[in-house]
Every structure is written in C-alpha cells, then in structure tokens.
Protein backbone atom coordinates (compact mmCIF):
# COMPACT_ATOMS: atom_id res chain seq x y z
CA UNK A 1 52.82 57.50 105.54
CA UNK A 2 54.33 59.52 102.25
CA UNK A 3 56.23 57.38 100.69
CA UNK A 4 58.95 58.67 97.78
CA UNK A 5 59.98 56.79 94.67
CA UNK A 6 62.91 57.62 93.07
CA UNK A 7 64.36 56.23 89.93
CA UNK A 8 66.49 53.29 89.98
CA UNK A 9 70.45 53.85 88.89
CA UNK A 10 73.06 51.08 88.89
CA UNK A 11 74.59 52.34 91.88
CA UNK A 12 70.90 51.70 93.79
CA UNK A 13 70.96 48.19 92.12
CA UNK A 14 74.18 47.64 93.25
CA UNK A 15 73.74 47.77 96.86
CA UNK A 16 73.23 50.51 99.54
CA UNK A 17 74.65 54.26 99.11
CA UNK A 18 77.75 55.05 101.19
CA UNK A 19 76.45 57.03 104.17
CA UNK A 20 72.90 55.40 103.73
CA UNK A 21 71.54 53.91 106.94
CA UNK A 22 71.47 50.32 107.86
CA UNK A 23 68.64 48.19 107.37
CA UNK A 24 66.83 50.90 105.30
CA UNK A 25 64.14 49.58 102.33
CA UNK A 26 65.19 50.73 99.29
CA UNK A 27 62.10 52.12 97.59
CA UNK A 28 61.59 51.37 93.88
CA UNK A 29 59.12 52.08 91.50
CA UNK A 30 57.58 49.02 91.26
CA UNK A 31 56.08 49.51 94.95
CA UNK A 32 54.20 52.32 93.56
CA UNK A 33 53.33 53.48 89.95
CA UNK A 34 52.69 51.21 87.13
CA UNK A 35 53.20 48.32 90.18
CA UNK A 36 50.82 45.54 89.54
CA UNK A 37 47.86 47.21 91.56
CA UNK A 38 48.23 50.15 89.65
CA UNK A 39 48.05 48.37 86.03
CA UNK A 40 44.90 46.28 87.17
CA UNK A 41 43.42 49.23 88.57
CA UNK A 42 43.76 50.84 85.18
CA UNK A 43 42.60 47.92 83.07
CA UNK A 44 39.50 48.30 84.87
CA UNK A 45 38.75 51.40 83.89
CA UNK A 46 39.80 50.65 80.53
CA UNK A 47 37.70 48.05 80.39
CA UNK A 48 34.60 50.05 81.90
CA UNK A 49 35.56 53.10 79.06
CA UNK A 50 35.32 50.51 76.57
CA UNK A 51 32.00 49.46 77.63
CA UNK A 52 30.20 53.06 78.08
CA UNK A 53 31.78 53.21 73.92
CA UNK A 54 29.78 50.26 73.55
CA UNK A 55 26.91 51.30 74.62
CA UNK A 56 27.18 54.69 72.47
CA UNK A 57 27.94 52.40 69.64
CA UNK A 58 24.59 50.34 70.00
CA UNK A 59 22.61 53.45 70.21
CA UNK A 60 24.59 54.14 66.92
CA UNK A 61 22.76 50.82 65.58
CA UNK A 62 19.31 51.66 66.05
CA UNK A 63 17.41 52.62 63.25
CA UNK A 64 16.88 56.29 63.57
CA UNK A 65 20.69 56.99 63.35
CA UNK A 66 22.10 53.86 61.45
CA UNK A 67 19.74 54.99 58.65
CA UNK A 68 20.88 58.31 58.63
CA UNK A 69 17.23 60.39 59.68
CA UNK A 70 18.49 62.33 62.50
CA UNK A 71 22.22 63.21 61.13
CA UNK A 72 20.37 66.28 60.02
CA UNK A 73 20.20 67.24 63.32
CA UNK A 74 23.03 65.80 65.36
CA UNK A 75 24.83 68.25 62.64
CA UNK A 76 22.59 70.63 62.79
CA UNK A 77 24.95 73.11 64.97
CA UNK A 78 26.06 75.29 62.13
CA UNK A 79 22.54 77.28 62.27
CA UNK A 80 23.72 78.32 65.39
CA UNK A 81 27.16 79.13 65.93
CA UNK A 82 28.69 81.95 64.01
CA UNK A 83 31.81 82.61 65.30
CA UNK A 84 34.10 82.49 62.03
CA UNK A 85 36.43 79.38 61.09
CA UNK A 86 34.47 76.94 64.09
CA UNK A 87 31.18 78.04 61.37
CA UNK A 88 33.01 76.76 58.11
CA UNK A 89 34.66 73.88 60.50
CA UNK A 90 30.83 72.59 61.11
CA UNK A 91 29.54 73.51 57.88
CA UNK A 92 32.29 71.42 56.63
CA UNK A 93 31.01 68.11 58.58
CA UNK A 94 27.34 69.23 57.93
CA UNK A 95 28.36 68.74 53.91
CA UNK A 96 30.20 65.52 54.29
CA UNK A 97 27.68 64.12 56.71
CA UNK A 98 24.75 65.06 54.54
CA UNK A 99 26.23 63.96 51.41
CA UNK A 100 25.11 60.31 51.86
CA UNK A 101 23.67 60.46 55.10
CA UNK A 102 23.22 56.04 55.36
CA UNK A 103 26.76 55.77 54.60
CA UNK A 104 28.17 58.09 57.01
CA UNK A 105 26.33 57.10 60.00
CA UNK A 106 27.69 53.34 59.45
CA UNK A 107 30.88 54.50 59.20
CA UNK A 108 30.64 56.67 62.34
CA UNK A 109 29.02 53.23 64.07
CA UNK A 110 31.57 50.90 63.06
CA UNK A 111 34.26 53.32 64.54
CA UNK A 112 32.86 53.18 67.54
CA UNK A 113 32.26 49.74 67.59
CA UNK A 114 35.41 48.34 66.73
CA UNK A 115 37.04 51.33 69.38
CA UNK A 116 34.23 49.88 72.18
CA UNK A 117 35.91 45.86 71.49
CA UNK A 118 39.56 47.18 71.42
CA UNK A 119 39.11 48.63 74.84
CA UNK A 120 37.56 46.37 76.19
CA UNK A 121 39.87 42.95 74.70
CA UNK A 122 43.16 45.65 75.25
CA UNK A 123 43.89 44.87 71.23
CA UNK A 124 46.06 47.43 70.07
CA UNK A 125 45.42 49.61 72.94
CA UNK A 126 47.59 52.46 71.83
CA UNK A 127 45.53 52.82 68.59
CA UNK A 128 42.62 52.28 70.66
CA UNK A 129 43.34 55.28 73.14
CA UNK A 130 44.36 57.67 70.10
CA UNK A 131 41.52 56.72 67.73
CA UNK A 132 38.97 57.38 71.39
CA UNK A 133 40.33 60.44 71.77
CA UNK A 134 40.61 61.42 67.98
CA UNK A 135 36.85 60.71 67.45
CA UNK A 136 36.08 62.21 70.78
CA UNK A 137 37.32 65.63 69.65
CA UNK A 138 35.20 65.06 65.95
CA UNK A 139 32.09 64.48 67.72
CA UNK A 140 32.73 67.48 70.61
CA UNK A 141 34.02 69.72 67.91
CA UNK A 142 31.33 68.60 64.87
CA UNK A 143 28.05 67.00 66.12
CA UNK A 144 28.40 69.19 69.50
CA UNK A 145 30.21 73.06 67.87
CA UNK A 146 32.30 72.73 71.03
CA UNK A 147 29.28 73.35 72.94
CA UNK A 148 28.85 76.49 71.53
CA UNK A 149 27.13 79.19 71.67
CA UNK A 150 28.27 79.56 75.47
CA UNK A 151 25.52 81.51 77.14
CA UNK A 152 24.37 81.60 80.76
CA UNK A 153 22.40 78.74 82.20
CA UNK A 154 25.36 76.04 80.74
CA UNK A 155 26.82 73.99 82.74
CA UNK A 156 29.63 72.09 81.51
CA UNK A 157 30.94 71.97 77.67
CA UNK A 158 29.81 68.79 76.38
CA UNK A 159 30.11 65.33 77.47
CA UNK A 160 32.89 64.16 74.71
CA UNK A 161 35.80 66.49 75.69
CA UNK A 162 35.65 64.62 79.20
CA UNK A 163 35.89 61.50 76.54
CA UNK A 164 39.18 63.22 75.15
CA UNK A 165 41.23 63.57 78.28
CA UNK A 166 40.07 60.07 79.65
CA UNK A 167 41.53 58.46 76.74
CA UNK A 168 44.96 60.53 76.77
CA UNK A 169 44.66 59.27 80.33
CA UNK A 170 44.68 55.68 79.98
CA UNK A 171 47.19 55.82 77.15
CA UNK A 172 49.68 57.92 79.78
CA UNK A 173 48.63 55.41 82.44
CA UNK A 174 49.44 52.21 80.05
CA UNK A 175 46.06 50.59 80.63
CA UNK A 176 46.35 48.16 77.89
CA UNK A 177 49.36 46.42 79.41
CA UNK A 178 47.64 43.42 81.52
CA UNK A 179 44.26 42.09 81.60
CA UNK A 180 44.68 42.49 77.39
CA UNK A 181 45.12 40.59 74.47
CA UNK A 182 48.33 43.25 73.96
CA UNK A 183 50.36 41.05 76.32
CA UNK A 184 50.24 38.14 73.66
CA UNK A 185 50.11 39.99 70.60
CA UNK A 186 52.83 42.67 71.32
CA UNK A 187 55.86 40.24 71.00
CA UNK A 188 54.63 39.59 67.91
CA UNK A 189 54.38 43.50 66.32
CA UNK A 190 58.27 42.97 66.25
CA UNK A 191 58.53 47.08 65.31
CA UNK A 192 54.89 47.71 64.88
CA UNK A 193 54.74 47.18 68.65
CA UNK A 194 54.19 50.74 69.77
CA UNK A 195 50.41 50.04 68.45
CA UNK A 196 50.32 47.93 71.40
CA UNK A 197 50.78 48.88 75.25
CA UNK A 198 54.28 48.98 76.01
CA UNK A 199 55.26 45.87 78.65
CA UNK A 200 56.08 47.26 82.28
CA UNK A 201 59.02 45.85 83.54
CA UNK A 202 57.72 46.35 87.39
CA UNK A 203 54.95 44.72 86.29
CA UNK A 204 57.06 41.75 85.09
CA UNK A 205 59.00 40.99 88.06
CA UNK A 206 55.69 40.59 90.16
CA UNK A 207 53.32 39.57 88.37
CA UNK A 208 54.14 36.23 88.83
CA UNK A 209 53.90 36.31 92.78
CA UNK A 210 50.41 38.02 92.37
C-alpha cells in the first residue's frame, strides 16, 4: 500500500479538514521519514561507514605508508595524466606530499582516524559527514587523478567518489541524530550546534514508546 506524507499545518493539528472523511488516519511524517526506524536504520550505516574509515585508517598505520615510502607512488598520478589544470592540480599534491613525506602521511592518518571514531561515536556528526566527504574528494581527485586517464577496459572511476556521495548522504539523511554521542552533546553547542546532528522532532515524540 502507497502511503503519502504530507506536511503538517496547524489546521491538520487542529483537527480534521472540513469535507475530510470520518474516521480517516491522518498521516504525518513521523510514520515515515526521519520516523524512528528510519534514524536507526541510518545510524547503522553510519556506524558501518565509520568502520570501513577505520579500517582505511589502520592500513594508514602500517609502516610502509605511516613512514612515508610509498607516498611516492600513491601520488604518483601526475606522470600520467596530462590533461591541463587536473596536471598542475596533482603536481600540486605531488609537491606538498613529497615535501616531508613522514609528516604528511601522519597527518593524512590521523584525519582519517579521528573521521573513522566520529562516525562511529556520532560526535559532531555534521563535521564528521563534511570532513568524509571533503577528504574523499582529496584522495579521488589527488592520490587517484579522478581516475584518469579514462581508457577502455575501466570499469568504474575510483572507489572514493562513491565515499563522497555516501557521506553527503548520511548528512541529508541526519544519521548522527540517535544511537550518537550528538544527542548529549548537542544541547550543549548552545549556537555551535549545527556541528552536531540536528534533533528530529518525530523522532522525539516516539522514541520513548520504542
């Protein structure tokens, strides 16, 4: 069965439209999205994202990349990509990278560390969702030239741009808003609280008979 949600207007919360049939449901929004099945359902995959970024982050540990010997090639795209501006763009990350190879690499795994633990704890979750996305698009775009050159025999364009839209995803779907340290520490951002997930009223009003 299809089932239509509409917004809620104080005429709705008042009682029934004039005309409106007897002993009709009213439908809100709380049946539906963001309802509490919804917002558990997305923690979850927060929660999961988090962990596959913890996982990338302990590779990030291990000694070949934590002490900088294979930067030279994870940025070694801009011998093959030509196509002007994306060229200087990776030349550009292959200079800051190289500079001081030790000290970039822990600063790339500490990123990614402290992005795996706010995912997965719901900390800041709004930060958390940016920042993923954010370094998602420097690794596709630096580390990976967008997956360029594009030639025949490729078969997808890299595995962080799927990293990019799942982010923007969870931050649309307010994934940080239960199961999450956000629901404690957001009252307590007074105006800083748009760092946090914002609260969902539908979410409010039933959690409590969940």
């Amino acid at each position: 069965m299809t089932t239509t949600f509409e917004p809620s207007s104080p005429d709705s919360a008042a009682g029934p439209a004039r005309g409106s049939t007897m002993g009709s449901t009213p439908t809100t929004r709380s049946s539906g999205v963001f309802g509490t099945r919804w917002l558990r359902g997305a923690a979850v995959v927060r929660i999961l994202f988090g962990v596959l970024w913890a996982i990338d982050a302990i590779f990030k540990w291990l000694p070949g990349f934590i002490g900088g010997e294979t930067l030279a090639d994870e940025l070694g795209k801009v011998d093959s990509v030509e196509l002007p501006v994306v060229h200087e763009w990776l030349q550009l990350w292959n200079t800051v990278g190289l500079a001081n190879p030790p000290a970039f690499a822990v600063v790339i795994a500490v990123i990614e560390t402290l992005v795996a633990i706010a995912l997965i704890t719901g900390t800041l979750s709004n930060v958390a969702f940016l920042g993923s996305a954010l370094l998602s698009f420097g690794i596709w775009s630096g580390a990976e030239g967008f997956h360029l050159p594009w030639k025949d025999g490729m078969t997808d364009l890299g595995p962080s741009v799927g990293y990019i839209f799942a982010s923007l995803a969870l931050f649309y779907a307010a994934a940080g808003s239960t199961w999450s340290v956000d629901s404690r520490l957001r009252p307590r951002l007074g105006r800083a609280g748009w760092l946090s997930s914002p609260a969902v009223p539908a979410f409010a009003r039933r959690g409590a008979s969940d």
